[in-house]
C-alpha atoms as a PDB file:
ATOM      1  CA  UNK A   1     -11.772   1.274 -12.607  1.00  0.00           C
ATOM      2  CA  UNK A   2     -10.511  -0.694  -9.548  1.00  0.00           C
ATOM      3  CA  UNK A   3      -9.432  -0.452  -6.543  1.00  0.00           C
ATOM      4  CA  UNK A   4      -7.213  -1.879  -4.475  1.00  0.00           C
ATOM      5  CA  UNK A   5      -6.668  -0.750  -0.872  1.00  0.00           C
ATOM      6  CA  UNK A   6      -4.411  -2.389   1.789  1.00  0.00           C
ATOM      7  CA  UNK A   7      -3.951  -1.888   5.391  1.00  0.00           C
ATOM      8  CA  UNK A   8      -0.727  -2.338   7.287  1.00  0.00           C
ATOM      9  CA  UNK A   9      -0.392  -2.921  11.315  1.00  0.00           C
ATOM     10  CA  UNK A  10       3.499  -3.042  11.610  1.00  0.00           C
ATOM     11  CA  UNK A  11       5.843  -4.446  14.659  1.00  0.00           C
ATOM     12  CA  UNK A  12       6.617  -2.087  17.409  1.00  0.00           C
ATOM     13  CA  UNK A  13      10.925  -1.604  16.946  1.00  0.00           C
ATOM     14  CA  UNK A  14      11.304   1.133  14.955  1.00  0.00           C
ATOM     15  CA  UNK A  15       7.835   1.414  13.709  1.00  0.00           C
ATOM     16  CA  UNK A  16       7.198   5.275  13.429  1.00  0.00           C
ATOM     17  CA  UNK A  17      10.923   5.384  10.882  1.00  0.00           C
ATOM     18  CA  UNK A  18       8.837   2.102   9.222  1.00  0.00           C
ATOM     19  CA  UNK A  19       6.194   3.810   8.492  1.00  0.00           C
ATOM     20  CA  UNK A  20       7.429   6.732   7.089  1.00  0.00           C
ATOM     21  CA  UNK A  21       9.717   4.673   4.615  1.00  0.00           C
ATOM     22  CA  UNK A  22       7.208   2.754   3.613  1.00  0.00           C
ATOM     23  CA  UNK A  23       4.703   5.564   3.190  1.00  0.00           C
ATOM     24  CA  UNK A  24       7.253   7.404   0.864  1.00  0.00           C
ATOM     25  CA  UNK A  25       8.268   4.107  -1.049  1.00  0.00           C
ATOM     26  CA  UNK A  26       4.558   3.625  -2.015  1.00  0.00           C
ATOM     27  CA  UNK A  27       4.440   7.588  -2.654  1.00  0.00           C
ATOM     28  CA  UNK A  28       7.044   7.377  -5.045  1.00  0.00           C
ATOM     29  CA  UNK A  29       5.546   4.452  -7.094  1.00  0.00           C
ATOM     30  CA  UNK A  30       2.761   6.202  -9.887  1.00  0.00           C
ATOM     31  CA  UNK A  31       6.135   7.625 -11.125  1.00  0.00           C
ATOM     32  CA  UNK A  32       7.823   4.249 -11.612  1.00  0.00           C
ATOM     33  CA  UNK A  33       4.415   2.067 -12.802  1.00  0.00           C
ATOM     34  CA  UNK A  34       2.420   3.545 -14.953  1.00  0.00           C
ATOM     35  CA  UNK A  35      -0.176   1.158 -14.832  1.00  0.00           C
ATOM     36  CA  UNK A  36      -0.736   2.696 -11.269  1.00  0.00           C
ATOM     37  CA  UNK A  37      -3.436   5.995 -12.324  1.00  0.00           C
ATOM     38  CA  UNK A  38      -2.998   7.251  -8.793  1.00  0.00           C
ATOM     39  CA  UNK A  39      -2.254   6.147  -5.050  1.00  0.00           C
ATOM     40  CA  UNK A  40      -3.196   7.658  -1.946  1.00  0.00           C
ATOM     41  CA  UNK A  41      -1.233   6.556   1.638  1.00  0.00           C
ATOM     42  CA  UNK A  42      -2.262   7.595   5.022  1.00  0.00           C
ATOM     43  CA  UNK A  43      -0.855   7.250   8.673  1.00  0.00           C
ATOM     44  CA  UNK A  44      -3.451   6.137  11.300  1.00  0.00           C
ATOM     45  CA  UNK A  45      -2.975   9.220  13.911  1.00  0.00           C
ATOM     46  CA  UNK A  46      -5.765   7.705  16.794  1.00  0.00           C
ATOM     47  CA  UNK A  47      -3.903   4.890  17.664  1.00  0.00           C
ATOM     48  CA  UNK A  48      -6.123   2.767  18.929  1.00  0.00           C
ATOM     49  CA  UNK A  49      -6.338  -0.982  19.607  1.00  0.00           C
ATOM     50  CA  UNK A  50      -8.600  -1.702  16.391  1.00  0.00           C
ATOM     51  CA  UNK A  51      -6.189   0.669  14.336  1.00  0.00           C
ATOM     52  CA  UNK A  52      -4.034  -0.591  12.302  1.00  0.00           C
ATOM     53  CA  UNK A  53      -0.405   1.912  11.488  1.00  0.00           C
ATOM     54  CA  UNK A  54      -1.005   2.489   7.259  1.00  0.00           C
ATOM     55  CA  UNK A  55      -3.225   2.479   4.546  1.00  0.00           C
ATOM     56  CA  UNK A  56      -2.992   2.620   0.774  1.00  0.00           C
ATOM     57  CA  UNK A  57      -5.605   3.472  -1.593  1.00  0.00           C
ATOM     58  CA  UNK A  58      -4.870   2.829  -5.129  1.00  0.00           C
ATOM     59  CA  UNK A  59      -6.548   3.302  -8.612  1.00  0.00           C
ATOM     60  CA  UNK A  60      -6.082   1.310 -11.708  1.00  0.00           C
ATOM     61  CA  UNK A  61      -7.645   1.244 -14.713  1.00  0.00           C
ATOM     62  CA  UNK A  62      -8.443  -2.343 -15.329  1.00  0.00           C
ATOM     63  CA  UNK A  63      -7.880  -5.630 -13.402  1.00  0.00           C
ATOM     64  CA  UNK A  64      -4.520  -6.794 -15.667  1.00  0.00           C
ATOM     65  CA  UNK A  65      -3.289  -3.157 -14.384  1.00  0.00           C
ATOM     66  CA  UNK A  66      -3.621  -4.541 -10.862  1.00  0.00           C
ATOM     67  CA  UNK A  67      -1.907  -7.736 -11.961  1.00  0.00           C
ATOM     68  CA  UNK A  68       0.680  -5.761 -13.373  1.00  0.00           C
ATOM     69  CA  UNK A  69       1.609  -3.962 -10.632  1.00  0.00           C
ATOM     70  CA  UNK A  70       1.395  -6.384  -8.706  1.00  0.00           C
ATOM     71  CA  UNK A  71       4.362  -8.041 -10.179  1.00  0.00           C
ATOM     72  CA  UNK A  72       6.389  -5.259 -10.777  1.00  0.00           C
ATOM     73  CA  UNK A  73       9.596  -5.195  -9.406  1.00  0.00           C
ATOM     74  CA  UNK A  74       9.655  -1.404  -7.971  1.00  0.00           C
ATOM     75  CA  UNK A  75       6.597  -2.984  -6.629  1.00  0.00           C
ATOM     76  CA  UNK A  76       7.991  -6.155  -5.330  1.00  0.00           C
ATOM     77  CA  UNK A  77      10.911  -4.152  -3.484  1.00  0.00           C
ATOM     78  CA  UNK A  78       8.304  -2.279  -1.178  1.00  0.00           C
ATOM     79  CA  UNK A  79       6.440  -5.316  -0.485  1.00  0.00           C
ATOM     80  CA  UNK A  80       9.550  -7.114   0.748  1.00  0.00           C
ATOM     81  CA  UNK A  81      10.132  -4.325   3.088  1.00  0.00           C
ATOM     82  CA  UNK A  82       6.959  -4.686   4.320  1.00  0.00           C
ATOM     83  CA  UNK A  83       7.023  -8.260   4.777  1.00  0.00           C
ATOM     84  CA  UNK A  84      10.192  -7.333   7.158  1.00  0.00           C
ATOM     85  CA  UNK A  85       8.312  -5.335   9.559  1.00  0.00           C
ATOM     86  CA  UNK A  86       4.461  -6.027   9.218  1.00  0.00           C
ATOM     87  CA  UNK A  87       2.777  -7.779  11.932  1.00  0.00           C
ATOM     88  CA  UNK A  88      -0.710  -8.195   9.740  1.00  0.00           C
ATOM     89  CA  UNK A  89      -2.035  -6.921   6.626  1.00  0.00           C
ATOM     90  CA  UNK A  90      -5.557  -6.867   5.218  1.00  0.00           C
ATOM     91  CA  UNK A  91      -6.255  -5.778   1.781  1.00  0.00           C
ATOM     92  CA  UNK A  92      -9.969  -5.091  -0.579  1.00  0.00           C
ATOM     93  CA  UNK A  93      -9.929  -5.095  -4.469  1.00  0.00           C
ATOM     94  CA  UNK A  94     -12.972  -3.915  -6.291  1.00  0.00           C
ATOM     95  CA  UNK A  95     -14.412  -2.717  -9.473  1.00  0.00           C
ATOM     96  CA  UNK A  96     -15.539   0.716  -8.932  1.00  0.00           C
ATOM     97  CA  UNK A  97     -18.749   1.091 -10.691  1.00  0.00           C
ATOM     98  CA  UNK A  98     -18.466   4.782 -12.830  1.00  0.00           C
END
């Protein structure tokens, strides 16, 4: 399996209504691509100067899954969103070992 996780810190004007469109745009996506087994997003609650606003935490079965998504445009449409009103992003994609 792999997984890919992604962490968003996202500009300051409307951030809060940012996040939560985002969070349900990514929410929504296991029923669109079903190369994506399962995603999990959270919203950072302490706030702190390290913290960055959202995270993602996704599953796929193989590496081509991930490229697959990836590319997809349902995908595509939530990364250009995010692309709008991210400040920095820092992401992790591994082979989970089970």
């Amino acid at each position: 399996m792999v997984v890919h996780i992604v962490m968003l810190k996202l500009k300051d004007e409307n951030k809060q209504v940012n996040i939560q469109k985002i969070k349900n745009e990514l929410d929504s996506l296991p029923q669109k691509i079903s190369v994506l087994k399962s995603i999990e997003v959270g919203v950072d609650f302490m706030q702190s100067t390290r913290s960055f606003d959202l995270s993602l935490y996704a599953i796929f079965d193989t590496k081509e899954d991930l490229a697959i998504y990836d590319t997809h445009p349902e995908h595509l449409k939530v990364v250009s969103f995010i692309k709008e009103v991210a400040i920095e992003s820092k992401a992790v994609d591994y082979m989970l070992d089970k």
